[in-house]
PDB file of N, CA and C in Angstrom:
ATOM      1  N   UNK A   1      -1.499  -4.352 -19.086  1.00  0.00           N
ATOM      2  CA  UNK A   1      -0.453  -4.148 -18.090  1.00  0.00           C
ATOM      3  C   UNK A   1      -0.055  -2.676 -18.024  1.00  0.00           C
ATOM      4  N   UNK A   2       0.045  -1.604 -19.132  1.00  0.00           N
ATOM      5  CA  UNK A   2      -0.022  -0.859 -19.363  1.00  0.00           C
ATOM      6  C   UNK A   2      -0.849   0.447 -18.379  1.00  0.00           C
ATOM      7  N   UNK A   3      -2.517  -0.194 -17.941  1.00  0.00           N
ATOM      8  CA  UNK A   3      -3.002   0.584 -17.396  1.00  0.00           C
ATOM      9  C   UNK A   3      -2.764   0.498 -15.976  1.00  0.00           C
ATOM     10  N   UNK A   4      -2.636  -0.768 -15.969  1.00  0.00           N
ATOM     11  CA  UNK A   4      -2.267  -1.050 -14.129  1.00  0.00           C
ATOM     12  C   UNK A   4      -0.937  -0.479 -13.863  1.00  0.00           C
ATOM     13  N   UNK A   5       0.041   0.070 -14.558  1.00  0.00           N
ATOM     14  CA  UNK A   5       1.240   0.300 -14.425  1.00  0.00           C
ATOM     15  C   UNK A   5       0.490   1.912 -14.312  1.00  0.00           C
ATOM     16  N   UNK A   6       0.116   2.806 -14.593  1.00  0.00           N
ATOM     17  CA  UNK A   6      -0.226   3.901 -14.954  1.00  0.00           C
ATOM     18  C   UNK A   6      -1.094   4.191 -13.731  1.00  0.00           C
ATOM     19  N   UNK A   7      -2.122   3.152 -13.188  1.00  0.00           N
ATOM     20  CA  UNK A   7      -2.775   3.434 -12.318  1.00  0.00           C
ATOM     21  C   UNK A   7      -2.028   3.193 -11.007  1.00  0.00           C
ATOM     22  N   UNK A   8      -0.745   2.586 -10.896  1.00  0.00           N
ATOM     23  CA  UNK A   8      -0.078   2.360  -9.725  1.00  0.00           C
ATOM     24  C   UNK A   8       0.451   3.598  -9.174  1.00  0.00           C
ATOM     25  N   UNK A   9       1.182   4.467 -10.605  1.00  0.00           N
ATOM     26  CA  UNK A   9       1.842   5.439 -10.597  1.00  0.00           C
ATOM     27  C   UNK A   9       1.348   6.691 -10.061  1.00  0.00           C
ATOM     28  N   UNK A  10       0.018   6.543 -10.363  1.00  0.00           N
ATOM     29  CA  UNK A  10      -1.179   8.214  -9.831  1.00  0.00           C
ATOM     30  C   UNK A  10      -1.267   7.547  -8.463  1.00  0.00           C
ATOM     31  N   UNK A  11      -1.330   6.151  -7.666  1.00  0.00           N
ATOM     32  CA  UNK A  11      -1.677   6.154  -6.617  1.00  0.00           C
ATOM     33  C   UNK A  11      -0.698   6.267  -6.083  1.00  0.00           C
ATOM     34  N   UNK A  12       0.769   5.716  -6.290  1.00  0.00           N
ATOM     35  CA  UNK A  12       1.942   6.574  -5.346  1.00  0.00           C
ATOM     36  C   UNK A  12       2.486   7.625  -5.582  1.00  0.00           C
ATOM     37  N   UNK A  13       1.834   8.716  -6.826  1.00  0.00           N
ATOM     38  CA  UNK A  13       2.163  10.303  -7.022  1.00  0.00           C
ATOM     39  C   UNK A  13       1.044  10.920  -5.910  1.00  0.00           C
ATOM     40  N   UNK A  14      -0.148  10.439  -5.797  1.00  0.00           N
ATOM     41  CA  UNK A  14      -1.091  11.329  -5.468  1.00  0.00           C
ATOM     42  C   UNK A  14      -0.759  11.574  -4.096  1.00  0.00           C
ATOM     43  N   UNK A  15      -0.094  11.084  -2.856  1.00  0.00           N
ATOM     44  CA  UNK A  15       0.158  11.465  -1.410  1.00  0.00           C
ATOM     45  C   UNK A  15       1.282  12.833  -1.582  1.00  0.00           C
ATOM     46  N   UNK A  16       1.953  12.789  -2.661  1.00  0.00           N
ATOM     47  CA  UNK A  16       3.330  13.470  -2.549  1.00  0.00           C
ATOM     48  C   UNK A  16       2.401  14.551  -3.209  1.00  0.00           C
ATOM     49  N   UNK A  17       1.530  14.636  -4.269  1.00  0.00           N
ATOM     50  CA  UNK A  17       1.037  15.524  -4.703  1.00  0.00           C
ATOM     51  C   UNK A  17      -0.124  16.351  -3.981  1.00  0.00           C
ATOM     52  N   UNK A  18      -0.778  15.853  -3.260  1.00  0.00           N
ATOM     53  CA  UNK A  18      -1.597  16.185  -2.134  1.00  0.00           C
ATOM     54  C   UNK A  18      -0.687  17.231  -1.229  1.00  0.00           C
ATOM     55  N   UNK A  19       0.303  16.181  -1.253  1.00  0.00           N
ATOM     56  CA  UNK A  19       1.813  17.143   0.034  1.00  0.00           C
ATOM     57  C   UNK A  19       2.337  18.685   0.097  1.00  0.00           C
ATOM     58  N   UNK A  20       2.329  18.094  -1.546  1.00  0.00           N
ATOM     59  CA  UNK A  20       3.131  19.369  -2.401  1.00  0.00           C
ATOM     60  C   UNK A  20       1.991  20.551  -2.025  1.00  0.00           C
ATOM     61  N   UNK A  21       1.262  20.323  -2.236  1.00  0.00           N
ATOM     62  CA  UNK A  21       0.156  21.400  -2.169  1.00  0.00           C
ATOM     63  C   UNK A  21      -0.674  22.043  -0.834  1.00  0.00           C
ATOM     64  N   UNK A  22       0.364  21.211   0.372  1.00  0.00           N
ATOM     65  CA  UNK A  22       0.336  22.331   1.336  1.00  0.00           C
ATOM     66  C   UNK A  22       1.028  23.432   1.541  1.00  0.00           C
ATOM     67  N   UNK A  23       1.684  24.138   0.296  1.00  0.00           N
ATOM     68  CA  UNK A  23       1.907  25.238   0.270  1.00  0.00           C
ATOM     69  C   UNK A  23       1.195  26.204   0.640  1.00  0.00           C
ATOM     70  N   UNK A  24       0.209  26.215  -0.890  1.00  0.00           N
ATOM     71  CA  UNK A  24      -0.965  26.854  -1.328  1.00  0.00           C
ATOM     72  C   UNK A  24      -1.854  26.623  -0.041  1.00  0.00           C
ATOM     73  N   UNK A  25      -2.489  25.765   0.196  1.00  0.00           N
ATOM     74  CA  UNK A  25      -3.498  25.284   1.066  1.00  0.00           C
ATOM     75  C   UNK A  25      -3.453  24.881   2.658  1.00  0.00           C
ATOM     76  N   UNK A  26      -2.253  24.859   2.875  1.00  0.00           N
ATOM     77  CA  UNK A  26      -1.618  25.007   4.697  1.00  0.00           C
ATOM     78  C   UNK A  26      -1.981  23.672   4.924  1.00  0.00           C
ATOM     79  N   UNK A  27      -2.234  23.456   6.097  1.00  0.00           N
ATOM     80  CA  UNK A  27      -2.047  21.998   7.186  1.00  0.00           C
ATOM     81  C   UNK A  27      -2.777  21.361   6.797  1.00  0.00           C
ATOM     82  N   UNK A  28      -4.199  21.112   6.417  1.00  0.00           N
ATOM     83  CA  UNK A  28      -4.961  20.462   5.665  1.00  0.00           C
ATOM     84  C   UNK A  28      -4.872  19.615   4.759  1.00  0.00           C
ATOM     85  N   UNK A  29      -3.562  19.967   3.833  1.00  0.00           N
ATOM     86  CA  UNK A  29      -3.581  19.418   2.835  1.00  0.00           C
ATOM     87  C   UNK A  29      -2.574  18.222   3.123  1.00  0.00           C
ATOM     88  N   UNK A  30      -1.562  18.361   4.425  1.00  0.00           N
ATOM     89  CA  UNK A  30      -0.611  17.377   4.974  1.00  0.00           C
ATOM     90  C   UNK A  30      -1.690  16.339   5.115  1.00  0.00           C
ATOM     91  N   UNK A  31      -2.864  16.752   6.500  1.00  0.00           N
ATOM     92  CA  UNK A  31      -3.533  15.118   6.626  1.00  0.00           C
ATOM     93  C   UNK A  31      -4.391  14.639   5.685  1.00  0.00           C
ATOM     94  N   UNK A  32      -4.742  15.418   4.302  1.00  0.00           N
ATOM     95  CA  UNK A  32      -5.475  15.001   3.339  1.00  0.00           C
ATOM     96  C   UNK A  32      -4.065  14.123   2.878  1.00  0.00           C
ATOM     97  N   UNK A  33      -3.094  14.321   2.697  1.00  0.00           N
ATOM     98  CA  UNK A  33      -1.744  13.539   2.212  1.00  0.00           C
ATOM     99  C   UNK A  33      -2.031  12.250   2.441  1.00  0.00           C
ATOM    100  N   UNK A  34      -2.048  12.522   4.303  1.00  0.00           N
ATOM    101  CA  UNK A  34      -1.861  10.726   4.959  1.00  0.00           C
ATOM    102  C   UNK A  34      -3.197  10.291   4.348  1.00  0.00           C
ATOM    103  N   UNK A  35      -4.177  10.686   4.423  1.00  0.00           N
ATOM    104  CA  UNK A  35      -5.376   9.927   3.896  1.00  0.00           C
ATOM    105  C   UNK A  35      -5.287   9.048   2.940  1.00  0.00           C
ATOM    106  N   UNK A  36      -4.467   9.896   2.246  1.00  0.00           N
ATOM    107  CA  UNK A  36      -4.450   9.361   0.681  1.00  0.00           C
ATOM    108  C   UNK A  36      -3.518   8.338   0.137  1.00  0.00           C
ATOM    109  N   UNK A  37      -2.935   8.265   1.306  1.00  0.00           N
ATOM    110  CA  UNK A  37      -1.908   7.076   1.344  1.00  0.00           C
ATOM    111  C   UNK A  37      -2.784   5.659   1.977  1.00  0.00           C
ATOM    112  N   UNK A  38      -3.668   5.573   2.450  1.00  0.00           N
ATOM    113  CA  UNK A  38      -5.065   4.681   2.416  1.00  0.00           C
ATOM    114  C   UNK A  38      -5.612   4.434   0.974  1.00  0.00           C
ATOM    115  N   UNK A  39      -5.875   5.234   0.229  1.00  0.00           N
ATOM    116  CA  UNK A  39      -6.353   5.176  -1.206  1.00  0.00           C
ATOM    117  C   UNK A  39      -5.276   4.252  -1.903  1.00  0.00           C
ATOM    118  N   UNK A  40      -3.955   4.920  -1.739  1.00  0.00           N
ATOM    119  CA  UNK A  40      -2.359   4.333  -2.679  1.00  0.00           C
ATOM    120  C   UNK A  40      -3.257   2.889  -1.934  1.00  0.00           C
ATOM    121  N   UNK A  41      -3.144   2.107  -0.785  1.00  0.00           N
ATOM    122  CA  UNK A  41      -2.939   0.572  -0.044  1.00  0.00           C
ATOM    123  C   UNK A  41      -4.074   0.164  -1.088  1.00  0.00           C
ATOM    124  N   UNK A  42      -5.263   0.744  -1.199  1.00  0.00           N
ATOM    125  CA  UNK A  42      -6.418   0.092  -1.045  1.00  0.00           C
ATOM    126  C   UNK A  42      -6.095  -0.431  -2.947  1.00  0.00           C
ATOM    127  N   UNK A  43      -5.939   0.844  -3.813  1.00  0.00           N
ATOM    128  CA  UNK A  43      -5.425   0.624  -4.991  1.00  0.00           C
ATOM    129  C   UNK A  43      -4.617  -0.333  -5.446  1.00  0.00           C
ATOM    130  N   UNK A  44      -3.585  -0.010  -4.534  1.00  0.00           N
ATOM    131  CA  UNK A  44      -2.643  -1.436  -4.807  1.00  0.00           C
ATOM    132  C   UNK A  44      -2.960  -2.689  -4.003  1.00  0.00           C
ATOM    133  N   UNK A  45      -3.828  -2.897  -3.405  1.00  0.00           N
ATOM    134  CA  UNK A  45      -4.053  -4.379  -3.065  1.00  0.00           C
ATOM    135  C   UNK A  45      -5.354  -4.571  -4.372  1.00  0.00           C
ATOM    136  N   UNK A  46      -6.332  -3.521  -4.679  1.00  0.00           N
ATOM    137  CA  UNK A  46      -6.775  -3.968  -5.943  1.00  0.00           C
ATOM    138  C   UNK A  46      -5.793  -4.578  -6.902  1.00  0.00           C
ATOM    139  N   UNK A  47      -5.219  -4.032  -7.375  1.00  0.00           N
ATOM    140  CA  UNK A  47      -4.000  -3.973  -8.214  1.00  0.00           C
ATOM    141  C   UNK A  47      -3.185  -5.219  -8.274  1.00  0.00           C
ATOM    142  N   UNK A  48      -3.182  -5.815  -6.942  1.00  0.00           N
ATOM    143  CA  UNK A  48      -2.468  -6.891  -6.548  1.00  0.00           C
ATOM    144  C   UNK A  48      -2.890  -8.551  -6.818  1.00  0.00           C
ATOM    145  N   UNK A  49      -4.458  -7.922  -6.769  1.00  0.00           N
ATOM    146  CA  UNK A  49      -5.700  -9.270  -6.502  1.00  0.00           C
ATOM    147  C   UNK A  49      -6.501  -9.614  -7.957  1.00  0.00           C
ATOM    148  N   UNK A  50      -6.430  -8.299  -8.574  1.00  0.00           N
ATOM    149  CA  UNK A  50      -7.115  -8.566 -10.032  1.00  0.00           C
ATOM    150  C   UNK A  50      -5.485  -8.812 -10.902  1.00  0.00           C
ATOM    151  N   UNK A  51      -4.054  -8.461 -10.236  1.00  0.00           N
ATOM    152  CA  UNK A  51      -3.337  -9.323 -11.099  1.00  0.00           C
ATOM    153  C   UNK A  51      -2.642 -10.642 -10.729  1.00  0.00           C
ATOM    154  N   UNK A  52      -3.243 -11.214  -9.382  1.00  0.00           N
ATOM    155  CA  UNK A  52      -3.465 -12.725  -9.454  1.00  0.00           C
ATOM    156  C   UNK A  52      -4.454 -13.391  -9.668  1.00  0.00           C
ATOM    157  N   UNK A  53      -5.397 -12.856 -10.210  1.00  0.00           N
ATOM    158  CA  UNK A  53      -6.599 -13.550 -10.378  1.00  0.00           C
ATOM    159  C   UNK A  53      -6.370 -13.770 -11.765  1.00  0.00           C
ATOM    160  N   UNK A  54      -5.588 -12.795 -12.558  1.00  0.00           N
ATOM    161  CA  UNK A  54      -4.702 -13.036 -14.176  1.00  0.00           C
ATOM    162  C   UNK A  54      -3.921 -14.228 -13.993  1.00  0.00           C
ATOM    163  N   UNK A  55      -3.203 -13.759 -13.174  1.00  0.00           N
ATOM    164  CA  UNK A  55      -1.939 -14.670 -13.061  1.00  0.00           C
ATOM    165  C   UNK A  55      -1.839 -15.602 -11.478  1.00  0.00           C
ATOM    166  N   UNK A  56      -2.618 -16.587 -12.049  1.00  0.00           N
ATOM    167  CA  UNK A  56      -2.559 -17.456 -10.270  1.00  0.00           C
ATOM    168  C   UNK A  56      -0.991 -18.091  -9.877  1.00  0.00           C
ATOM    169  N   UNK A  57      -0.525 -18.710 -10.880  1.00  0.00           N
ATOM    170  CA  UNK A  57       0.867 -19.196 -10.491  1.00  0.00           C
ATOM    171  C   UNK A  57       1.868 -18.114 -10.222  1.00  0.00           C
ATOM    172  N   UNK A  58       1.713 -17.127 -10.670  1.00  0.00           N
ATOM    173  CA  UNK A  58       2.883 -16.104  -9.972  1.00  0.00           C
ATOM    174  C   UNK A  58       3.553 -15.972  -8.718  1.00  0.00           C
ATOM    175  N   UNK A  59       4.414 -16.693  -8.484  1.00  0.00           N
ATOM    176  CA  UNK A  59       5.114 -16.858  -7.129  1.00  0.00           C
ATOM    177  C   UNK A  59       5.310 -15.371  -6.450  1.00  0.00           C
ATOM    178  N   UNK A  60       5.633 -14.365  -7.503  1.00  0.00           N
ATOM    179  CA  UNK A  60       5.489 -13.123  -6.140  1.00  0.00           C
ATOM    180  C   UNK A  60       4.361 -12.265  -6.080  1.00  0.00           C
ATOM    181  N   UNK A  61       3.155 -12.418  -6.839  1.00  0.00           N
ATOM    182  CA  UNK A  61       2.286 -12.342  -6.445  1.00  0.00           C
ATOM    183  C   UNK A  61       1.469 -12.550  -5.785  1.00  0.00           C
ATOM    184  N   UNK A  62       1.614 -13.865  -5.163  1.00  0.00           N
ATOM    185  CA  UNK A  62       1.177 -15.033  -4.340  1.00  0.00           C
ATOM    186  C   UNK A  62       2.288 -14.498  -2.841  1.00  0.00           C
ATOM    187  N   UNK A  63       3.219 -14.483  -2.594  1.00  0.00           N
ATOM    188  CA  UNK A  63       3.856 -13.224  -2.031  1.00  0.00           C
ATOM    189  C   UNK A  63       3.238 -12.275  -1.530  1.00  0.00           C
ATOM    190  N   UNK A  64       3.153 -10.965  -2.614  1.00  0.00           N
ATOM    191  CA  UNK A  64       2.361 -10.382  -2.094  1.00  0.00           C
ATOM    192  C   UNK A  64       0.690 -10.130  -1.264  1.00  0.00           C
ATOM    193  N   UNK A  65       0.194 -10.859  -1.815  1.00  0.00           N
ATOM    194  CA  UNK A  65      -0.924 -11.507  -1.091  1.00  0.00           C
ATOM    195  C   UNK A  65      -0.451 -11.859   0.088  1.00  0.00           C
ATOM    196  N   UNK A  66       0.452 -12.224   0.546  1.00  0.00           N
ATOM    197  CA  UNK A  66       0.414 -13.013   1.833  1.00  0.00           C
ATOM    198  C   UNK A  66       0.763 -12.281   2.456  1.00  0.00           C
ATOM    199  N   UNK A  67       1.663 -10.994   2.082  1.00  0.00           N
ATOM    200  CA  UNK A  67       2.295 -10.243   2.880  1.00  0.00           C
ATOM    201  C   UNK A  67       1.240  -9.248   3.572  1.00  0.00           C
ATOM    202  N   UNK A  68       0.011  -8.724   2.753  1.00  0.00           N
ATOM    203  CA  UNK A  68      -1.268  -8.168   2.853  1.00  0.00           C
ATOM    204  C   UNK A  68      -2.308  -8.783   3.773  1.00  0.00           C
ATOM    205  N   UNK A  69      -2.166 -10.111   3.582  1.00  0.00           N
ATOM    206  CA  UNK A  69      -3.018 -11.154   4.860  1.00  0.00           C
ATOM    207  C   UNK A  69      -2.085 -10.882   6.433  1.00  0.00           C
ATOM    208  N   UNK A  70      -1.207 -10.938   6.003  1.00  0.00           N
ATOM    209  CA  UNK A  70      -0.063 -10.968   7.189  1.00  0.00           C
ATOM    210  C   UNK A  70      -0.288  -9.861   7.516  1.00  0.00           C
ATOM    211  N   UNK A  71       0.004  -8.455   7.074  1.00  0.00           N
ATOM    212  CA  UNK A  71      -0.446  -7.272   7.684  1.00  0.00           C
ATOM    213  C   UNK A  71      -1.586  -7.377   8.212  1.00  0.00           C
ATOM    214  N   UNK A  72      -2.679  -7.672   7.432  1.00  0.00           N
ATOM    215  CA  UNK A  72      -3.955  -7.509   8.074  1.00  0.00           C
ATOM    216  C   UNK A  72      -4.117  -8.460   9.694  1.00  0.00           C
ATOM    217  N   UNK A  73      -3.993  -9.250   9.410  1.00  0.00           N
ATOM    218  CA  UNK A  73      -3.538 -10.385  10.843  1.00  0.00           C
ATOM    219  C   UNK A  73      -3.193 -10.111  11.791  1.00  0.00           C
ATOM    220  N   UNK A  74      -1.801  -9.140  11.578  1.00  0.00           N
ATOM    221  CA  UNK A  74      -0.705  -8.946  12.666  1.00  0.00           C
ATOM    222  C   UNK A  74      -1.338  -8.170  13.421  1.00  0.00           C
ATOM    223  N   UNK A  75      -2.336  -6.940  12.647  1.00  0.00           N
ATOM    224  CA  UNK A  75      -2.726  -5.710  13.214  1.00  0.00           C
ATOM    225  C   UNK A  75      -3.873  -6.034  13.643  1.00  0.00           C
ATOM    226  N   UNK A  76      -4.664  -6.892  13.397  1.00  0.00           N
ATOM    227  CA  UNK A  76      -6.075  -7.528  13.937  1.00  0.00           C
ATOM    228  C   UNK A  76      -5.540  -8.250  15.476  1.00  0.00           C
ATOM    229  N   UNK A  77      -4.401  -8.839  15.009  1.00  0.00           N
ATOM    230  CA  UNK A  77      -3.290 -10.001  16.770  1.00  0.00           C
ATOM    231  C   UNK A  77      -3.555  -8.281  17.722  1.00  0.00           C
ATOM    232  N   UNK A  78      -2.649  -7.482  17.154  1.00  0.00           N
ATOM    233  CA  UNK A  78      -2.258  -6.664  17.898  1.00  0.00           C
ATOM    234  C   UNK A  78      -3.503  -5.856  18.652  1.00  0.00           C
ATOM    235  N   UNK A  79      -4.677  -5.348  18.288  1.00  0.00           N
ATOM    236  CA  UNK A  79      -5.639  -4.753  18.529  1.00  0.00           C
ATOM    237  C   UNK A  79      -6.206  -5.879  19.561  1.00  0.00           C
ATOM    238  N   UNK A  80      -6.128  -7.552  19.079  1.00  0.00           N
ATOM    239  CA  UNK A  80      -7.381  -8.356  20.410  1.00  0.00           C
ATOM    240  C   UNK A  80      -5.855  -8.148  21.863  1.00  0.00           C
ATOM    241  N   UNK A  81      -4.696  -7.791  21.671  1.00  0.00           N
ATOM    242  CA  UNK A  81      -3.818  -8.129  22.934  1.00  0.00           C
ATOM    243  C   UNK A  81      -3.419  -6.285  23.087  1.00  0.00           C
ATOM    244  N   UNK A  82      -4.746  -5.499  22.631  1.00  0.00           N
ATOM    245  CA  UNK A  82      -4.127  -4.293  23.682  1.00  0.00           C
ATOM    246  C   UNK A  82      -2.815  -3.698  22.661  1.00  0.00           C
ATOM    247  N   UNK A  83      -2.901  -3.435  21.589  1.00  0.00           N
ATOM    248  CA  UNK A  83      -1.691  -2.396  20.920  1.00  0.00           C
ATOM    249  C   UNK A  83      -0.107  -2.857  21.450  1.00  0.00           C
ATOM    250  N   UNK A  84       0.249  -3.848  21.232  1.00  0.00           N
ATOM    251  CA  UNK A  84       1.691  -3.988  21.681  1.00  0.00           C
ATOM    252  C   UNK A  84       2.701  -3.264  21.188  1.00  0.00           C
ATOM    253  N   UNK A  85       3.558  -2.528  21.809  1.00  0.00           N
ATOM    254  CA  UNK A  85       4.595  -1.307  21.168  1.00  0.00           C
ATOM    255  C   UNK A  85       5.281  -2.086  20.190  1.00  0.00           C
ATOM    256  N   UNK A  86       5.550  -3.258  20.637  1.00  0.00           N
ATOM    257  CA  UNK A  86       6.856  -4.218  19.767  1.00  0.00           C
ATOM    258  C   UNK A  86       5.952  -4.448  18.179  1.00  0.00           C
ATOM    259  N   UNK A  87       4.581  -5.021  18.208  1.00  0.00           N
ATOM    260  CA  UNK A  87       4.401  -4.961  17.155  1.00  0.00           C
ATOM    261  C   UNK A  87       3.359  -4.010  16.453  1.00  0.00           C
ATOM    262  N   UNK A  88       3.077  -2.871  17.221  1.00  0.00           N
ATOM    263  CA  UNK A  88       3.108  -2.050  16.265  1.00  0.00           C
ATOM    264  C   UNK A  88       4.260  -1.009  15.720  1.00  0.00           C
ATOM    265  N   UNK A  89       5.352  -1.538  15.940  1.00  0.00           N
ATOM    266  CA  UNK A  89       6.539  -0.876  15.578  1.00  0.00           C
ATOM    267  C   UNK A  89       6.828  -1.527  14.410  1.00  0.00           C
ATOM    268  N   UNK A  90       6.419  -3.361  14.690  1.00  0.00           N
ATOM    269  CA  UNK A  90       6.507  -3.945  13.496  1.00  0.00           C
ATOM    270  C   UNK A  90       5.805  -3.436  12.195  1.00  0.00           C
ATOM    271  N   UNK A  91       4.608  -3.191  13.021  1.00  0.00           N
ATOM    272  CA  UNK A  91       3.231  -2.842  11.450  1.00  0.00           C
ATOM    273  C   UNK A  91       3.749  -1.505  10.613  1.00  0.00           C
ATOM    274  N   UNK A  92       4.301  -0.693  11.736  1.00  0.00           N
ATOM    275  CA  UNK A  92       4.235   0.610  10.341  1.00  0.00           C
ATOM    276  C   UNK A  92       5.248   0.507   9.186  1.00  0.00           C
ATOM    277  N   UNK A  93       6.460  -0.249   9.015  1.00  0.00           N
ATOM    278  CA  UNK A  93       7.076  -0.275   7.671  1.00  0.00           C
ATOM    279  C   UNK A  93       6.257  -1.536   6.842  1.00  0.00           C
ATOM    280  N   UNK A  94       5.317  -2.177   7.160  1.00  0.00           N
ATOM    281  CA  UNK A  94       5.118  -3.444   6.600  1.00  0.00           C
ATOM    282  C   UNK A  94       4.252  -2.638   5.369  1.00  0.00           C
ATOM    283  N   UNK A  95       3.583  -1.517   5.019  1.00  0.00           N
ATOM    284  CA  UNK A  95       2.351  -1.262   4.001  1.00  0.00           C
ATOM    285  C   UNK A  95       3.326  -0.482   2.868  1.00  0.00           C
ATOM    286  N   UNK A  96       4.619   0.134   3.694  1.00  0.00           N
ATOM    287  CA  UNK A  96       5.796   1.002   2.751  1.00  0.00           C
ATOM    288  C   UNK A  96       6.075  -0.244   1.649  1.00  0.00           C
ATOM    289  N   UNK A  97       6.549  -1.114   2.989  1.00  0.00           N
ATOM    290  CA  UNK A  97       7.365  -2.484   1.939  1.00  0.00           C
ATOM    291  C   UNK A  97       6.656  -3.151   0.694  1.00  0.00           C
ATOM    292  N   UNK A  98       5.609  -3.308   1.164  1.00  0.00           N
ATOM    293  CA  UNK A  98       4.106  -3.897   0.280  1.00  0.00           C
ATOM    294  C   UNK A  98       4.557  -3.388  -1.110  1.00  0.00           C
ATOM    295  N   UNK A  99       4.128  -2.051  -0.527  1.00  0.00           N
ATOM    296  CA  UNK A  99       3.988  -1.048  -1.966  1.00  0.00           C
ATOM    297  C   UNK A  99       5.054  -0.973  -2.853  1.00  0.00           C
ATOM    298  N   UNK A 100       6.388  -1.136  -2.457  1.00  0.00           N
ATOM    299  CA  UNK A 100       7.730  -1.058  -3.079  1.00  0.00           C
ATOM    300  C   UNK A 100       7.587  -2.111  -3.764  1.00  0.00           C
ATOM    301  N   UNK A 101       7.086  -3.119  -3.133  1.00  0.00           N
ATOM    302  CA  UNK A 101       7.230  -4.497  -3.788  1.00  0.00           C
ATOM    303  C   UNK A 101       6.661  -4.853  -4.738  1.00  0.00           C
ATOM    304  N   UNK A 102       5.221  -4.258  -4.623  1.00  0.00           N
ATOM    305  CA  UNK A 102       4.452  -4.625  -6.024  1.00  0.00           C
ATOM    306  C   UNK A 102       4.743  -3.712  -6.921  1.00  0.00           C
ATOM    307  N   UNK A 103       5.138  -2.305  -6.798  1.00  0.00           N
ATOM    308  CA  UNK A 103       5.592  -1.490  -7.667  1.00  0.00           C
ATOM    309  C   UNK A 103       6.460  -1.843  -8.251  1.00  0.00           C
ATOM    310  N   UNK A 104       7.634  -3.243  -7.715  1.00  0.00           N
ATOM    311  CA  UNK A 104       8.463  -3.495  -8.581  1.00  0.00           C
ATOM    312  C   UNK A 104       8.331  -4.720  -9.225  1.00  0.00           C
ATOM    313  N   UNK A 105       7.167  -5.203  -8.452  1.00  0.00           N
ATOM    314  CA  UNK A 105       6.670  -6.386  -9.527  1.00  0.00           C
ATOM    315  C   UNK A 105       5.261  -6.042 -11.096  1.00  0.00           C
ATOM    316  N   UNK A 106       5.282  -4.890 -10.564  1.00  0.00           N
ATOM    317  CA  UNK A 106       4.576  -4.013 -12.285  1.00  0.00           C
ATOM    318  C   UNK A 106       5.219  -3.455 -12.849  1.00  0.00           C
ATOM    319  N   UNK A 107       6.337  -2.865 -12.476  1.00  0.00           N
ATOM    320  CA  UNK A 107       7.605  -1.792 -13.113  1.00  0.00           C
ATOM    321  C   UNK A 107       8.083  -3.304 -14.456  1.00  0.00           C
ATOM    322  N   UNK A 108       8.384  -4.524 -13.668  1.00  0.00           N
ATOM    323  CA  UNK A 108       9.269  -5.270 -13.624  1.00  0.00           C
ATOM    324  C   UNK A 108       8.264  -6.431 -15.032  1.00  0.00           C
ATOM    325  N   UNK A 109       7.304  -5.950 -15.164  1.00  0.00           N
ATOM    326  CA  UNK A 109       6.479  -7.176 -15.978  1.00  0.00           C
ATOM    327  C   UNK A 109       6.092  -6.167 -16.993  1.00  0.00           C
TER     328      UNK A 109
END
């Protein structure tokens, strides 16, 4: 638990740290930022799936999973009906929330 806690932590330091370092390195290093906030999702849905595959009864793990299907869904709905403003207004806090959530369900175990 130890390492998954450690590996959560480099994937939500590394966008801010990427950030930080458009000082030194100018504009580049902003959209290398957002990129890398793709890496943080992809990490933590690893993160998410190898610790219900530990733990199958975990009610908020099982949660989170769904919330990750549900994103994926909503934004797959939204793309076959043409980008709807309403829900892609919905989609962009849904991957923030994700992440808060499982961060506090590894902080928290």
């Amino acid at each position: 638990m130890r390492t998954i806690m450690h590996i959560n932590t480099f994937a939500i330091a590394l966008p801010f740290i990427i950030f930080l370092s458009a000082v030194v390195f100018g504009e580049g290093a902003i959209f290398f930022a957002l990129l890398s906030t793709m890496v943080t999702g992809l990490l933590q849905v690893l993160l998410g799936i190898k610790m219900l595959v530990d733990n199958p009864k975990d009610r908020n793990l099982q949660i989170y999973i769904s919330g990750v299907f549900f994103f994926f869904g909503l934004w797959f709905v939204n793309h076959l009906i043409g980008y709807n403003n309403f829900l892609t207004f919905i989609l962009f806090p849904i991957p923030l929330i994700l992440a808060i959530y499982l961060s506090v369900i590894i902080y928290k175990e």
